[in-house]
N, C-alpha and C. Protein backbone atom coordinates (compact mmCIF):
# COMPACT_ATOMS: atom_id res chain seq x y z
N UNK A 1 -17.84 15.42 -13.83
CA UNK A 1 -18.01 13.99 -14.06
C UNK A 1 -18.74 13.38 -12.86
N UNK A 2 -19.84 12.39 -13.43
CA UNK A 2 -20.04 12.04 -12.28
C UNK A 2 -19.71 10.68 -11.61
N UNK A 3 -19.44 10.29 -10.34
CA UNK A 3 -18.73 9.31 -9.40
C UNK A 3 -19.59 8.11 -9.63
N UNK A 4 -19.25 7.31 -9.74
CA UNK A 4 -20.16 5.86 -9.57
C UNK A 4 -19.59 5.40 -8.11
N UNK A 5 -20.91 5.83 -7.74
CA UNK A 5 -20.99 5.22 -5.70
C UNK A 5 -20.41 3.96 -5.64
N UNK A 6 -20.49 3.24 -6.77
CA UNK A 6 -19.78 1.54 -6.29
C UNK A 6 -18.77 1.70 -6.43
N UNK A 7 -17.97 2.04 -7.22
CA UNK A 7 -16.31 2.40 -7.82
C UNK A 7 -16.17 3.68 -6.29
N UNK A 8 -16.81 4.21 -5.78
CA UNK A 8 -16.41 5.07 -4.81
C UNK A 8 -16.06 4.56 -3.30
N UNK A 9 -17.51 3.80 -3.00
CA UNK A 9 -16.87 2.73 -2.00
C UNK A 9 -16.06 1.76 -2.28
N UNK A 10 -16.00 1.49 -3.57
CA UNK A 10 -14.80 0.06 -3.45
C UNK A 10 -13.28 0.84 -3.14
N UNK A 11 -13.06 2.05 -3.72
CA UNK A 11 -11.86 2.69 -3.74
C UNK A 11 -11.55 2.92 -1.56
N UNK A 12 -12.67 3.14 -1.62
CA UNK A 12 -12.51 3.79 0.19
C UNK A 12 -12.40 2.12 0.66
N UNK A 13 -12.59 1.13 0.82
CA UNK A 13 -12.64 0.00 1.53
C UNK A 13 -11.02 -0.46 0.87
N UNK A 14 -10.74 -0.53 -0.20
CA UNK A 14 -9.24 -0.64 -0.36
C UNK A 14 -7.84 0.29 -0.33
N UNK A 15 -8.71 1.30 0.11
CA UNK A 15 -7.71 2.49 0.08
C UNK A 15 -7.65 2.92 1.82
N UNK A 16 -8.41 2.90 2.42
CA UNK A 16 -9.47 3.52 3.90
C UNK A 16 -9.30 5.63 3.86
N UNK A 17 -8.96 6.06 2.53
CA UNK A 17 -8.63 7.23 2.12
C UNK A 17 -10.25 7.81 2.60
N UNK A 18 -10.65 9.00 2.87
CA UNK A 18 -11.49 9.38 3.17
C UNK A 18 -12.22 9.96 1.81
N UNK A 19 -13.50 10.35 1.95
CA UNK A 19 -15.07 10.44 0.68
C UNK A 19 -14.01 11.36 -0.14
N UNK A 20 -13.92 12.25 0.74
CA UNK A 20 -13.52 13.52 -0.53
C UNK A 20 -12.30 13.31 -0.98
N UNK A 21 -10.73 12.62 -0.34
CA UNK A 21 -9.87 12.18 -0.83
C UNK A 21 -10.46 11.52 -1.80
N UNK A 22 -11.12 10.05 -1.85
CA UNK A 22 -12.08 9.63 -2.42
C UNK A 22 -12.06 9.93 -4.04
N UNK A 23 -13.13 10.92 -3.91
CA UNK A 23 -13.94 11.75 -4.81
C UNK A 23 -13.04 12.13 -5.66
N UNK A 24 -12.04 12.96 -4.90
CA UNK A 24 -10.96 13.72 -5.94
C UNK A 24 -10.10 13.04 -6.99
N UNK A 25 -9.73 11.80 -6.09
CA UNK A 25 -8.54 10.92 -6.91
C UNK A 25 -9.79 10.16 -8.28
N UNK A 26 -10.73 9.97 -8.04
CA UNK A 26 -11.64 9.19 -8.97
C UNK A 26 -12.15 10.30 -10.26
N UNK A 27 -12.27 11.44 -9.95
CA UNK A 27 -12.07 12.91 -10.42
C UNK A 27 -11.19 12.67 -11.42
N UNK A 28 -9.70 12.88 -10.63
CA UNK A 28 -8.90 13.19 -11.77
C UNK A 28 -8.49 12.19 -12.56
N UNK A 29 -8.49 10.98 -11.82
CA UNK A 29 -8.64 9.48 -12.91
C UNK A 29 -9.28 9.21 -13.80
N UNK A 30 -10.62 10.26 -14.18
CA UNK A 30 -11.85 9.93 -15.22
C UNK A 30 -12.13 8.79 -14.59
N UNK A 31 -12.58 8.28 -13.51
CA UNK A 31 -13.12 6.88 -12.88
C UNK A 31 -12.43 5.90 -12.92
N UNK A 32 -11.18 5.89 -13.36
CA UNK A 32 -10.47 4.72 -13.39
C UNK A 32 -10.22 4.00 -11.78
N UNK A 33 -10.29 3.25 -11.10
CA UNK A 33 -10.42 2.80 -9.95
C UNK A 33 -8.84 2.61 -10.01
N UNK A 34 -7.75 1.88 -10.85
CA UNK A 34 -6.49 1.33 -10.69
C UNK A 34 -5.89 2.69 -10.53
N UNK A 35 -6.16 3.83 -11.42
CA UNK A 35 -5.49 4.81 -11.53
C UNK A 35 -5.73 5.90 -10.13
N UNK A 36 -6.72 5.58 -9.89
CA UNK A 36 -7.51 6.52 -8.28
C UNK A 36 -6.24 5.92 -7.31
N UNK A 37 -6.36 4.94 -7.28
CA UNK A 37 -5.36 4.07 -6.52
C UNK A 37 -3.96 4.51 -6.20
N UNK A 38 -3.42 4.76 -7.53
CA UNK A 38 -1.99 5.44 -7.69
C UNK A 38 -2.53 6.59 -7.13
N UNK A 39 -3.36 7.11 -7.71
CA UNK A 39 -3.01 8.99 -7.05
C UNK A 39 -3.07 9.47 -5.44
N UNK A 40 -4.20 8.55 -4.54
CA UNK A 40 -3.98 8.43 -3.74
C UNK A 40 -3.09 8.01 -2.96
N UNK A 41 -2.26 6.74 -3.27
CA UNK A 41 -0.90 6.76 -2.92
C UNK A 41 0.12 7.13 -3.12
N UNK A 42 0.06 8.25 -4.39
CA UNK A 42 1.57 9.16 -4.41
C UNK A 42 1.03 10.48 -3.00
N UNK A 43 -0.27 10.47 -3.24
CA UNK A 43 -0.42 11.81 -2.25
C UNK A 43 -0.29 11.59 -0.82
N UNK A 44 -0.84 9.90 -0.65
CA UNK A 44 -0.12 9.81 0.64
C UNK A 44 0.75 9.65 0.74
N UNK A 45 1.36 9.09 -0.01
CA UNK A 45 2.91 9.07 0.74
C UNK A 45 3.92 10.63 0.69
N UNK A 46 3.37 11.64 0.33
CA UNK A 46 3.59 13.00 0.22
C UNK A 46 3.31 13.20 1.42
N UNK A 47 1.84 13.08 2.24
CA UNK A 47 1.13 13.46 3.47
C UNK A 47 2.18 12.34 4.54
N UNK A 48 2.43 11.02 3.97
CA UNK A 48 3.12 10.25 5.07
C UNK A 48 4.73 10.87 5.36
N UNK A 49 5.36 11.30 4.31
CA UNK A 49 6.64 12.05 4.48
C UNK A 49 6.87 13.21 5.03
N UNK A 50 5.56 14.24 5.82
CA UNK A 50 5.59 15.02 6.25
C UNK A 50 5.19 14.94 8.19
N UNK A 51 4.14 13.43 7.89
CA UNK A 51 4.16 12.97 9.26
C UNK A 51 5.49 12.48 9.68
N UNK A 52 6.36 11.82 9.03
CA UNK A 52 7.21 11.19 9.42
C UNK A 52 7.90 12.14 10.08
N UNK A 53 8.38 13.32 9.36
CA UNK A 53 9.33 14.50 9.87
C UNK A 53 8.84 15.33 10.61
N UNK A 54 7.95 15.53 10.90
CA UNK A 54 6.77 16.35 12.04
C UNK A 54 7.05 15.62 13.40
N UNK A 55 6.89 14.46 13.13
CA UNK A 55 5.84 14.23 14.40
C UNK A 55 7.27 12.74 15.16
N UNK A 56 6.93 12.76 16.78
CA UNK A 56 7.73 11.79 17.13
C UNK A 56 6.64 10.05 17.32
N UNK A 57 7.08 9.12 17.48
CA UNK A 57 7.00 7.78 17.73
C UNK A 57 7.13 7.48 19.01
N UNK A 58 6.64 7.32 19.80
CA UNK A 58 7.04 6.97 21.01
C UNK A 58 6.30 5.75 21.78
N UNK A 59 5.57 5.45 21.20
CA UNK A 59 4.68 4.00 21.56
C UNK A 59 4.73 3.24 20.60
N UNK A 60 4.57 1.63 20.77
CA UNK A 60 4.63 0.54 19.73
C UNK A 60 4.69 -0.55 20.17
N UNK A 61 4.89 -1.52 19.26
CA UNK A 61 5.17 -2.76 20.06
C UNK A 61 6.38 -3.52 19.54
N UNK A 62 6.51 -4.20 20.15
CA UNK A 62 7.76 -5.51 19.64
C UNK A 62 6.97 -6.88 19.80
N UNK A 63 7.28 -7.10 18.80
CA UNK A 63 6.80 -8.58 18.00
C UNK A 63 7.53 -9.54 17.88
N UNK A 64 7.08 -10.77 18.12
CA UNK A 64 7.72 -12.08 17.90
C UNK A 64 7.52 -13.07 17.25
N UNK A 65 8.15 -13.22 15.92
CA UNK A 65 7.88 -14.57 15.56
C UNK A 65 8.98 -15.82 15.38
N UNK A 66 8.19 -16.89 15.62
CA UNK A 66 8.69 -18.14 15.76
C UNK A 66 8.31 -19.16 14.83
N UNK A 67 9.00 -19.65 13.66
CA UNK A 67 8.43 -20.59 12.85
C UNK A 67 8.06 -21.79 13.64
N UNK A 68 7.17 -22.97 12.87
CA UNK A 68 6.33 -23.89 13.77
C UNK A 68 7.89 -24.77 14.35
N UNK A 69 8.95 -24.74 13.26
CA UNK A 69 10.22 -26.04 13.44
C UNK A 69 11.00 -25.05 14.76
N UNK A 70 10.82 -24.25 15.31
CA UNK A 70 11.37 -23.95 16.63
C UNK A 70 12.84 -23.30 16.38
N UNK A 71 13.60 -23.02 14.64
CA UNK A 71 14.54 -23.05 14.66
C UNK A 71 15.02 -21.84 14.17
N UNK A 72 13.90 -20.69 13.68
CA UNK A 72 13.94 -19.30 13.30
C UNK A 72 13.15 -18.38 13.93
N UNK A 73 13.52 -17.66 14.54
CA UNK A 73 12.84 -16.46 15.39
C UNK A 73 13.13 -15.20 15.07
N UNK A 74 11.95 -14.37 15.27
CA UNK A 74 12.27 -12.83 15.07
C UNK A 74 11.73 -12.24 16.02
N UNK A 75 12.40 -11.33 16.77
CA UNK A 75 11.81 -9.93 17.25
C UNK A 75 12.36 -8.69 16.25
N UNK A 76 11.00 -7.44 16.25
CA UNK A 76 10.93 -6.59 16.17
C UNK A 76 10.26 -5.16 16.70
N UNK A 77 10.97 -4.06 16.78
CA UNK A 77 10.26 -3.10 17.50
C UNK A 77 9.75 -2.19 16.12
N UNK A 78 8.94 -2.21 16.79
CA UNK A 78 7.61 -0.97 15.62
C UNK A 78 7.31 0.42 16.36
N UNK A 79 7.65 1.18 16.03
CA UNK A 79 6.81 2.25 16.38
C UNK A 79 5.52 3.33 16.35
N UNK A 80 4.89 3.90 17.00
CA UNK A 80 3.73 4.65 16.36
C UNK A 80 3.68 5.58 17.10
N UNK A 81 2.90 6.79 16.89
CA UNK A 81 2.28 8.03 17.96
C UNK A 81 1.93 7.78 19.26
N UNK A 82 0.46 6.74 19.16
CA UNK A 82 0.33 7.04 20.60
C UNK A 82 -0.07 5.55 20.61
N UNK A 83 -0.49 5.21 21.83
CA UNK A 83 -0.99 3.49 22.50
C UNK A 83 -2.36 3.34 22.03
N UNK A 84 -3.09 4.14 21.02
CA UNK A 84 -4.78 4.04 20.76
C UNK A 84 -4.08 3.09 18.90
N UNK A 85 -2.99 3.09 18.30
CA UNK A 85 -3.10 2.64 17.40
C UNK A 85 -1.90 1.70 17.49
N UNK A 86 -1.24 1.65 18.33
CA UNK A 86 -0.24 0.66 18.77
C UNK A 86 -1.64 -0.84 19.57
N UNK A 87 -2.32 -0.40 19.71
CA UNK A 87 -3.85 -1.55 19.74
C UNK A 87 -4.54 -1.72 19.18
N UNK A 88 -4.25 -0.95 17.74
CA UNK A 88 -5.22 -0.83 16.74
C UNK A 88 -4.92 -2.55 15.74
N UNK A 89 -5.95 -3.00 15.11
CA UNK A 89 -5.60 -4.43 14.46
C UNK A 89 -5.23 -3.90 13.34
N UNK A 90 -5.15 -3.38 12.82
CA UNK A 90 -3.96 -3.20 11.20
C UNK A 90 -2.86 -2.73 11.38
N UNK A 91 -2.54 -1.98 12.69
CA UNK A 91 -1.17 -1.81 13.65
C UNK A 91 -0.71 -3.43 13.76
N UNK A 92 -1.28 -3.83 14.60
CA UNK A 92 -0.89 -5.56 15.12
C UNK A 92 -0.40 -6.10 13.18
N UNK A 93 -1.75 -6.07 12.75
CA UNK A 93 -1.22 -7.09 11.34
C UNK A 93 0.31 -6.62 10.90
N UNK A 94 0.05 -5.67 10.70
CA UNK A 94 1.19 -4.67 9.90
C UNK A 94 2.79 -5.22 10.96
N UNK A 95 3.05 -4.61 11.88
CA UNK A 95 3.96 -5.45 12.30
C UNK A 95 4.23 -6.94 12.40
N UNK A 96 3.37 -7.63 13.05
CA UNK A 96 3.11 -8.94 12.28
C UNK A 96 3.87 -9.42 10.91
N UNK A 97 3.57 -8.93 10.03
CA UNK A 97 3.56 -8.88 8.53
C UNK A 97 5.18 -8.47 8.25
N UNK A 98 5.61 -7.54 9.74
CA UNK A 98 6.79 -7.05 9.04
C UNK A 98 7.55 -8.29 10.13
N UNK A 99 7.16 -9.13 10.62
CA UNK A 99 7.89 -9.69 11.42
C UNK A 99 8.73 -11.25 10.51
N UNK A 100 7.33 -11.39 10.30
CA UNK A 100 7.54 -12.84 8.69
C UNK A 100 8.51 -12.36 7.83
N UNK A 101 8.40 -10.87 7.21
CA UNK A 101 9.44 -10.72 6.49
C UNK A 101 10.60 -10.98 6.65
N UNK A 102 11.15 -10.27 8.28
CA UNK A 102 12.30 -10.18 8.42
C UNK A 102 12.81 -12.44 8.60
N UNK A 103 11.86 -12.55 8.69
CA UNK A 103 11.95 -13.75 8.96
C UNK A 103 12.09 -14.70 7.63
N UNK A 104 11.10 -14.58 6.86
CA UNK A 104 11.14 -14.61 5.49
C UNK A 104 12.79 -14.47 4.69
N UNK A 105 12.83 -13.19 4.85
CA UNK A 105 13.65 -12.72 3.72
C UNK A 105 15.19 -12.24 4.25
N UNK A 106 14.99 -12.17 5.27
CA UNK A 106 16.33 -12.33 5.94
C UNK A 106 17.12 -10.80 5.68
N UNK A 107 16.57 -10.28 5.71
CA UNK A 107 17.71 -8.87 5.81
C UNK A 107 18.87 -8.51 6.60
N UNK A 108 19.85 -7.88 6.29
CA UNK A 108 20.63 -7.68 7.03
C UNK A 108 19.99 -6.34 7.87
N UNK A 109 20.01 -5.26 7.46
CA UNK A 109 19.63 -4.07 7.28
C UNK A 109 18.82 -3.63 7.79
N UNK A 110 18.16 -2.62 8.45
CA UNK A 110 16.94 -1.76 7.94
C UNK A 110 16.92 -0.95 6.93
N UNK A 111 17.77 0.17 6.15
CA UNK A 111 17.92 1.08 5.32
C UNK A 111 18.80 1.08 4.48
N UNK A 112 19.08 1.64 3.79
CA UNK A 112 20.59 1.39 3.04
C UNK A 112 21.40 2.38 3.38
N UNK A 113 21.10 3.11 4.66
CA UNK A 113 22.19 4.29 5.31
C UNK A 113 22.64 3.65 6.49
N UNK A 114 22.04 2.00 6.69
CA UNK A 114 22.35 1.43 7.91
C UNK A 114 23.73 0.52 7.14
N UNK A 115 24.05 0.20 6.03
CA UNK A 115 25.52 -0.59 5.24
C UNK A 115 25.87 -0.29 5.65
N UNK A 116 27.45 -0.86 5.82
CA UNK A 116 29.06 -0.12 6.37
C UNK A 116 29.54 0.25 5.31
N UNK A 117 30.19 1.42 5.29
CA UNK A 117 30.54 1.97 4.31
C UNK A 117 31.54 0.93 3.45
N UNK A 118 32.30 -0.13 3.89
CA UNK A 118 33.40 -0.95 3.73
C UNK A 118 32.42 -2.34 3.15
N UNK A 119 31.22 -2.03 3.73
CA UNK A 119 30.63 -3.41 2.96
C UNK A 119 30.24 -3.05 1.43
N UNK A 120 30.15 -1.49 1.01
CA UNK A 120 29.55 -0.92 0.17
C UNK A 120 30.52 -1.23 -0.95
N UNK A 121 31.43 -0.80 -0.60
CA UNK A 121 33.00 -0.32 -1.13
C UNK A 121 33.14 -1.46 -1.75
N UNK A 122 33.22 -2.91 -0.67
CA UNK A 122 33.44 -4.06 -1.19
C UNK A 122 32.77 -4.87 -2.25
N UNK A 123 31.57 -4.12 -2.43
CA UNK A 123 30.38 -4.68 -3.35
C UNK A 123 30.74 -3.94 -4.59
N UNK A 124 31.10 -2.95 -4.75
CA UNK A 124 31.39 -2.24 -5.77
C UNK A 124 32.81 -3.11 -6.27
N UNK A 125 33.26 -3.05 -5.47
CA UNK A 125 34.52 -3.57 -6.35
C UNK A 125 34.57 -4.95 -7.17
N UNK A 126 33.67 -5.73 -6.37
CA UNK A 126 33.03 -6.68 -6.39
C UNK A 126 32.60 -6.61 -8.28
N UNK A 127 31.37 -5.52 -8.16
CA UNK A 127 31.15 -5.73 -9.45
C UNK A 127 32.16 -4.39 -10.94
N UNK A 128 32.70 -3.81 -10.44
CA UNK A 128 33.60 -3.68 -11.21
C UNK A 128 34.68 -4.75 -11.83
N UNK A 129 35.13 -5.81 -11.11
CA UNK A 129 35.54 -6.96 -11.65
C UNK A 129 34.89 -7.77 -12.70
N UNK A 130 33.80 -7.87 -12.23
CA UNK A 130 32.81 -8.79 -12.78
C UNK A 130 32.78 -7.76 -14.73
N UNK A 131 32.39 -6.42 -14.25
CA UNK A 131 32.37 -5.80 -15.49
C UNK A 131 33.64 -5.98 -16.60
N UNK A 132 34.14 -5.42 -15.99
CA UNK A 132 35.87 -6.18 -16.33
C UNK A 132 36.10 -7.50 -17.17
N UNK A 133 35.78 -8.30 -16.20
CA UNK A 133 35.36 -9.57 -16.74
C UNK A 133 34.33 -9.77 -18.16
N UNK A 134 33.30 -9.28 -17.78
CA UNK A 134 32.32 -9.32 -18.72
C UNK A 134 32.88 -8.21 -20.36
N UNK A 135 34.00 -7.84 -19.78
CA UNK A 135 34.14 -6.52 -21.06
C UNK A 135 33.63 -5.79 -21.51
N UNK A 136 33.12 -5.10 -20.51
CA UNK A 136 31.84 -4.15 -20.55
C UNK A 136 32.75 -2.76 -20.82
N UNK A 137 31.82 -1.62 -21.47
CA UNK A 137 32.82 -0.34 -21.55
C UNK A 137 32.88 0.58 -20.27
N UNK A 138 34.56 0.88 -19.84
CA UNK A 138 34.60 1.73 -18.52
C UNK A 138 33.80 2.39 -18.32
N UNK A 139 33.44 3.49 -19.41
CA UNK A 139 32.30 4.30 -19.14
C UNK A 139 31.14 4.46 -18.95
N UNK A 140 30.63 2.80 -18.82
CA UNK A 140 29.06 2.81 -18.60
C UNK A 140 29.27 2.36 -16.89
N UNK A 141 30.33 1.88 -16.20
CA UNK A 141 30.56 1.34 -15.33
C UNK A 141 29.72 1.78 -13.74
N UNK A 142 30.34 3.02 -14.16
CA UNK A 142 29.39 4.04 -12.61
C UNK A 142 27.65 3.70 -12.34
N UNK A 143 27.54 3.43 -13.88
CA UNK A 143 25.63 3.48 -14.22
C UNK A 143 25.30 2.44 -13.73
N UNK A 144 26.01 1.12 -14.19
CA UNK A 144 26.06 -0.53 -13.97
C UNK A 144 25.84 -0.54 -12.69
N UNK A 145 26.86 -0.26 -12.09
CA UNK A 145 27.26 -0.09 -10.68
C UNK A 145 26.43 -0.04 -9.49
N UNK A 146 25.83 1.34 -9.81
CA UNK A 146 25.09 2.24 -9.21
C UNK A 146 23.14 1.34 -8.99
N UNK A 147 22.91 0.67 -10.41
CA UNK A 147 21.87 -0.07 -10.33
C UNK A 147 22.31 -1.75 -9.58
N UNK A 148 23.12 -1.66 -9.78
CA UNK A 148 23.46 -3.38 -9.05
C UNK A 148 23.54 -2.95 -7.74
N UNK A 149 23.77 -1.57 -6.97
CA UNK A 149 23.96 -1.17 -5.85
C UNK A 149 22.39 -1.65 -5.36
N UNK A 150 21.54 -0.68 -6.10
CA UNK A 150 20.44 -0.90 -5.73
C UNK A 150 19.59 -2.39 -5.64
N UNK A 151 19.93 -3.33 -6.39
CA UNK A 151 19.32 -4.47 -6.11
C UNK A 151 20.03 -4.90 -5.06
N UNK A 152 21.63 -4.90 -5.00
CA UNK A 152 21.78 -5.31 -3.65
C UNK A 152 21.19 -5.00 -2.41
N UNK A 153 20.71 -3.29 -2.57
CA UNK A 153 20.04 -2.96 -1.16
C UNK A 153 18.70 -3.68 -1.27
N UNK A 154 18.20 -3.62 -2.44
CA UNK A 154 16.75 -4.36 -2.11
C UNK A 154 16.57 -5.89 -1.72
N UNK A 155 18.39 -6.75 -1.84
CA UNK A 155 18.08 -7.98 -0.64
C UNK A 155 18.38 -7.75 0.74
N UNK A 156 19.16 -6.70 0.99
CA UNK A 156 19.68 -6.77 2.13
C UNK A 156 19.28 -5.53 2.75
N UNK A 157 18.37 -4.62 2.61
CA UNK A 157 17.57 -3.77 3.30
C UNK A 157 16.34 -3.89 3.58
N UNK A 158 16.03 -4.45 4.97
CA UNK A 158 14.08 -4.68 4.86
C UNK A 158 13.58 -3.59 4.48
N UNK A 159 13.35 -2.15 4.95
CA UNK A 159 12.35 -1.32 4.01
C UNK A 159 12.99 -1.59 2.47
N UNK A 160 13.73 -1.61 1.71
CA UNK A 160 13.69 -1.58 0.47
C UNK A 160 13.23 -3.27 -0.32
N UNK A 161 13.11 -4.23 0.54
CA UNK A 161 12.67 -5.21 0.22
C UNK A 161 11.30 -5.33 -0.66
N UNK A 162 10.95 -6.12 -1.70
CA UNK A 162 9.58 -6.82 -1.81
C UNK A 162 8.94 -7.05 -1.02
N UNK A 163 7.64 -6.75 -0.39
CA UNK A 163 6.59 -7.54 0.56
C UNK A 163 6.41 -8.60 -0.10
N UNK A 164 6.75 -9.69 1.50
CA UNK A 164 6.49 -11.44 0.74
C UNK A 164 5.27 -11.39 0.00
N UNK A 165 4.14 -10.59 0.80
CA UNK A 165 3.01 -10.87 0.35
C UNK A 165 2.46 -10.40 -0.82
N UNK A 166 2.79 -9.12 -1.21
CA UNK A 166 2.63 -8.59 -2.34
C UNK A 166 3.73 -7.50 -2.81
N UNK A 167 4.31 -8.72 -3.92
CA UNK A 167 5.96 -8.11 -4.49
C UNK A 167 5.33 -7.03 -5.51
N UNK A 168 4.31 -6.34 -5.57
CA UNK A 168 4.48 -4.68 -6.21
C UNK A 168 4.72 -4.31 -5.24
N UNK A 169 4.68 -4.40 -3.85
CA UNK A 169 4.91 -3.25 -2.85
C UNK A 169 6.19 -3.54 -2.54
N UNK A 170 7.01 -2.35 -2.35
CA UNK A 170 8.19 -2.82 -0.90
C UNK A 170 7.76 -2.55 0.38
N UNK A 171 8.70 -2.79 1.36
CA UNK A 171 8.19 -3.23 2.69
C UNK A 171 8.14 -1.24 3.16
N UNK A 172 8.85 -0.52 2.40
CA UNK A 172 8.42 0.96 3.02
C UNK A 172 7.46 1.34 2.41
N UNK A 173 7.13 1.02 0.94
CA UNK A 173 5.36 1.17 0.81
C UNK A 173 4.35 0.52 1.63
N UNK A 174 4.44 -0.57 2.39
CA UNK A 174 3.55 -1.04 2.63
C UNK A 174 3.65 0.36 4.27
N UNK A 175 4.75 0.44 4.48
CA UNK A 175 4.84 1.20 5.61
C UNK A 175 3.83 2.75 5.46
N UNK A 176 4.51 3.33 4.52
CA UNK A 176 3.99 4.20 3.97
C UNK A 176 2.48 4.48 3.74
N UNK A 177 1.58 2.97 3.54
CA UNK A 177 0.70 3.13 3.35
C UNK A 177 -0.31 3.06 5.00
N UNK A 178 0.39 2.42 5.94
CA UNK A 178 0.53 1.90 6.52
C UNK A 178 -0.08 3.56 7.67
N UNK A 179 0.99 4.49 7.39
CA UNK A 179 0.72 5.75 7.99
C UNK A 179 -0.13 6.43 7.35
N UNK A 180 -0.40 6.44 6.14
CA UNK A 180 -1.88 6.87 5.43
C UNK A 180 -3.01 6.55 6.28
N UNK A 181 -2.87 5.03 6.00
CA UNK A 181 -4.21 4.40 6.43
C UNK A 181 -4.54 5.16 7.87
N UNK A 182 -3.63 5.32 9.13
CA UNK A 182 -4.13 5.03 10.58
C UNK A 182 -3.37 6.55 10.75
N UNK A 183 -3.10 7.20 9.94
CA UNK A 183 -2.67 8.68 10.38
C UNK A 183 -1.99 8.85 11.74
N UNK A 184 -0.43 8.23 11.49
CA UNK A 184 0.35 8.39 12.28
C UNK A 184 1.62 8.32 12.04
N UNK A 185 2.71 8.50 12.29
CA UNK A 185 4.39 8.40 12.15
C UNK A 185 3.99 7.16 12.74
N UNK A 186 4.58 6.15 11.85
CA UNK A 186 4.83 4.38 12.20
C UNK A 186 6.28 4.51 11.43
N UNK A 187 7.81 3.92 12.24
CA UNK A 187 8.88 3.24 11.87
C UNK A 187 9.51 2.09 12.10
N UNK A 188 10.15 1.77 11.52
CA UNK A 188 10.76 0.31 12.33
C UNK A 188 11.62 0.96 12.80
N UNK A 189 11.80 0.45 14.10
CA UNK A 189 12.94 0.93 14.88
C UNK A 189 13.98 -0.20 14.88
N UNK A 190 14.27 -1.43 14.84
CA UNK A 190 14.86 -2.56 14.78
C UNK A 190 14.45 -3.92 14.80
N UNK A 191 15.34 -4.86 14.65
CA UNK A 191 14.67 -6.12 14.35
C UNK A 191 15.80 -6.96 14.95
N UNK A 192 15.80 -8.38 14.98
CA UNK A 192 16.86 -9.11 15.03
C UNK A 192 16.29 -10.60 14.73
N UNK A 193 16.97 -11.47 14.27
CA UNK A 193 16.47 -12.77 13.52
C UNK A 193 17.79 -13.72 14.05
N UNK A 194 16.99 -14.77 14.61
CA UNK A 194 17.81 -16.00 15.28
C UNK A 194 17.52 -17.07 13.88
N UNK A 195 18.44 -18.24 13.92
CA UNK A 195 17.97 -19.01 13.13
C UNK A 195 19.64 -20.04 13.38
N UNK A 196 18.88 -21.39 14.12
CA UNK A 196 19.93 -22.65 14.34
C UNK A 196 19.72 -23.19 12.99
């Protein structure tokens, strides 16, 4: 098949995936540009899950934001490989970006292995009542459960959050993509959010 050079650079300027990554994902898409899109990002984030576990973090920055009313603040620490992409500007945005969130959206969390086990416990029971209530059948309960678990983590875990900016992504896709793009182990290492 052959590539249409415009559909090829548009894919590389929104993707920053390299020609032949490129080439391939537009390949097996039959040219679909939306679908190139997906394939490249299941494969990176395949290639980003192997940087992550490979490789250490040891440079980054910590970020600060301050809304204009003086009355919500965030720091956060970011991590990356080395100090050439901890100066890099889609490094800067990208933390940045994760700084509003935490600011934004208020997480408790970073992960959902960071809960207390007792806050977990309590949420469950929480909605086992509610099921109860609702007269729902025991036996679908675990299933119920188990998905209400998960929306809870997705308010109260920043990586499992919506990006304010664009709610198809969560905030570990954007991460994810994040180590595609600049080919490096990038994590959040912590955050903390003031607010009088």
């Amino acid at each position: 098949m052959a590539i249409n050079l415009t559909i090829l650079t548009q894919l590389r300027n929104l993707t920053g995936a390299g020609v032949a990554d490129c080439r391939a994902a537009l390949t097996e898409a039959d040219g679909d540009l939306e679908r190139a899109i997906e394939i490249l990002r299941e494969k990176g984030a395949v290639k980003a899950a192997k940087k992550i576990s490979e490789r250490t973090a040891h440079e980054g920055l910590v970020e600060s934001y301050l809304h204009p009313n003086g009355k919500l603040g965030v720091l956060i620490e970011v991590r990356c490989e080395t100090d050439f992409v901890a100066h890099n500007a889609d490094f800067r945005q990208l933390v940045h970006d994760l700084a509003m969130q935490v600011a934004a959206a208020n997480p408790l969390y970073l992960k959902p292995e960071d809960v207390p086990p007792a806050e977990i416990k309590k949420e469950q029971e929480i909605y086992r009542a509610q099921l109860k209530n609702d007269g729902k059948a025991e036996a679908m309960w675990e299933k119920i459960i188990l998905g209400k678990l998960q929306k809870y983590y997705q308010a109260v875990c920043l990586l499992r959050q919506p990006f304010i900016k664009d709610d198809s992504l969560t905030v570990e896709q954007l991460v994810t993509d994040a180590i595609t793009k600049l080919g490096e182990k990038i994590e959040v290492v912590a955050f903390t959010r003031y607010q009088i």
